[in-house]
Protein backbone atom coordinates (compact mmCIF):
# COMPACT_ATOMS: atom_id res chain seq x y z
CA UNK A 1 0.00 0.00 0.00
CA UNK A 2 2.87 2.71 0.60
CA UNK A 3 4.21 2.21 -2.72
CA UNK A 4 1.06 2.53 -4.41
CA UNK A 5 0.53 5.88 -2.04
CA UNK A 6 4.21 7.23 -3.10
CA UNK A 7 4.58 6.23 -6.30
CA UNK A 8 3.87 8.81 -9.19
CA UNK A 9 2.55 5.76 -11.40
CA UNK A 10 0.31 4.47 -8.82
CA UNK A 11 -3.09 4.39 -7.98
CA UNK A 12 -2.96 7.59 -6.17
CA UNK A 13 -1.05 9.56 -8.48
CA UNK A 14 -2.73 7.74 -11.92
CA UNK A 15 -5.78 8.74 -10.10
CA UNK A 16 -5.33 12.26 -9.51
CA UNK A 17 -4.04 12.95 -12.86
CA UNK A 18 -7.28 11.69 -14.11
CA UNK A 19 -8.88 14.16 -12.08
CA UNK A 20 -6.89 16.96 -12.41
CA UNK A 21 -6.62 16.71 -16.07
CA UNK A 22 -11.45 16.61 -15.70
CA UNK A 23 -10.66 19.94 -14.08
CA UNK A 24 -8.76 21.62 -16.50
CA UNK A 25 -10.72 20.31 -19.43
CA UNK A 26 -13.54 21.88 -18.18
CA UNK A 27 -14.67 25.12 -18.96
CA UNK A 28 -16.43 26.26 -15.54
CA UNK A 29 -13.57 27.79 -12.91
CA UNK A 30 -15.83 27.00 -9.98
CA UNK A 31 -15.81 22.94 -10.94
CA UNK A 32 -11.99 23.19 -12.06
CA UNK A 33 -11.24 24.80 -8.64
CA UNK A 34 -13.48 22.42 -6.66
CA UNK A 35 -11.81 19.38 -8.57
CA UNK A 36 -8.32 20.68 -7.88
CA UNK A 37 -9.18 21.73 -3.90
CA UNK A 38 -10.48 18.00 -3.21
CA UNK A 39 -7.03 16.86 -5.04
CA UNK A 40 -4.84 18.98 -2.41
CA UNK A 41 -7.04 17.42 0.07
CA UNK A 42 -6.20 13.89 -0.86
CA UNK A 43 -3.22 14.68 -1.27
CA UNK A 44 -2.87 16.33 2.21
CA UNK A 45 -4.05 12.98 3.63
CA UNK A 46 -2.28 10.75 1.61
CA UNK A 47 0.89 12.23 3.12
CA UNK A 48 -0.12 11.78 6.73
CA UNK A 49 -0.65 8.23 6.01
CA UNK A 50 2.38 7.76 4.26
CA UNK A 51 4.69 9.71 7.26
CA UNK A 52 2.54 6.88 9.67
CA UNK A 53 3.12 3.97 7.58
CA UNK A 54 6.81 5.30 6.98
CA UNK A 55 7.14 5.70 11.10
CA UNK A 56 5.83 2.08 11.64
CA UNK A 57 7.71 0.60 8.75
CA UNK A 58 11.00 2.48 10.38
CA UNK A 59 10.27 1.65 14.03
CA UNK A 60 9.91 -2.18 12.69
CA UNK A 61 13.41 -2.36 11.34
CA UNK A 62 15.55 -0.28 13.34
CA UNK A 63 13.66 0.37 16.53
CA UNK A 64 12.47 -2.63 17.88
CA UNK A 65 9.08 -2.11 17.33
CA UNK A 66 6.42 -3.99 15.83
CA UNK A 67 3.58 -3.24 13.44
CA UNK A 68 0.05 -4.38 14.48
CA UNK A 69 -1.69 -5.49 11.56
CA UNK A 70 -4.78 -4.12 12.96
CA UNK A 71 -4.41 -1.24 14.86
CA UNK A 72 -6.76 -0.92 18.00
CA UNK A 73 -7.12 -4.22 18.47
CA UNK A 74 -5.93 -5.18 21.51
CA UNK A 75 -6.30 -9.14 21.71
CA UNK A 76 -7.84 -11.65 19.82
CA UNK A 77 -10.56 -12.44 22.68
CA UNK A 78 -11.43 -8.45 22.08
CA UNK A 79 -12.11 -8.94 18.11
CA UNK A 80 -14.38 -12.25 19.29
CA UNK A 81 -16.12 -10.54 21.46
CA UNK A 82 -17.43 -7.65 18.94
């Protein structure tokens, strides 16, 4: 998932140059500015999620840490019990 996040031919980025080239083919400033404010959005959350995933995946191979698959959980009895 990080790759596909970072990298300019993936999802993300293939995905938003889809959009961003619907905005600027249209003729109406008020959709082109509304297509290119959700973009900076996106993209404003897809780099918090990358610097977490980039934290986790760096605490996991040089700090000791480890990376809980699923995040809140706290035991497997927990997830039964829900």
């Amino acid at each position: 998932m990080y790759k596909q996040l970072n990298a300019p031919y993936g999802a993300f980025g293939l995905d938003t140059l889809v959009a961003s080239t619907t905005a600027i083919k249209s003729t109406d400033d008020l959709v082109y500015d509304s297509i290119e404010t959700k973009i900076a959005n996106l993209t404003f959350a897809r780099d918090v999620l990358a610097g977490t995933i980039r934290s986790a995946l760096d605490d996991d191979s040089f700090g000791g840490g480890k990376i809980d698959p699923e995040p809140g959980a706290d035991s497997g009895s927990d997830r039964r019990r829900a």
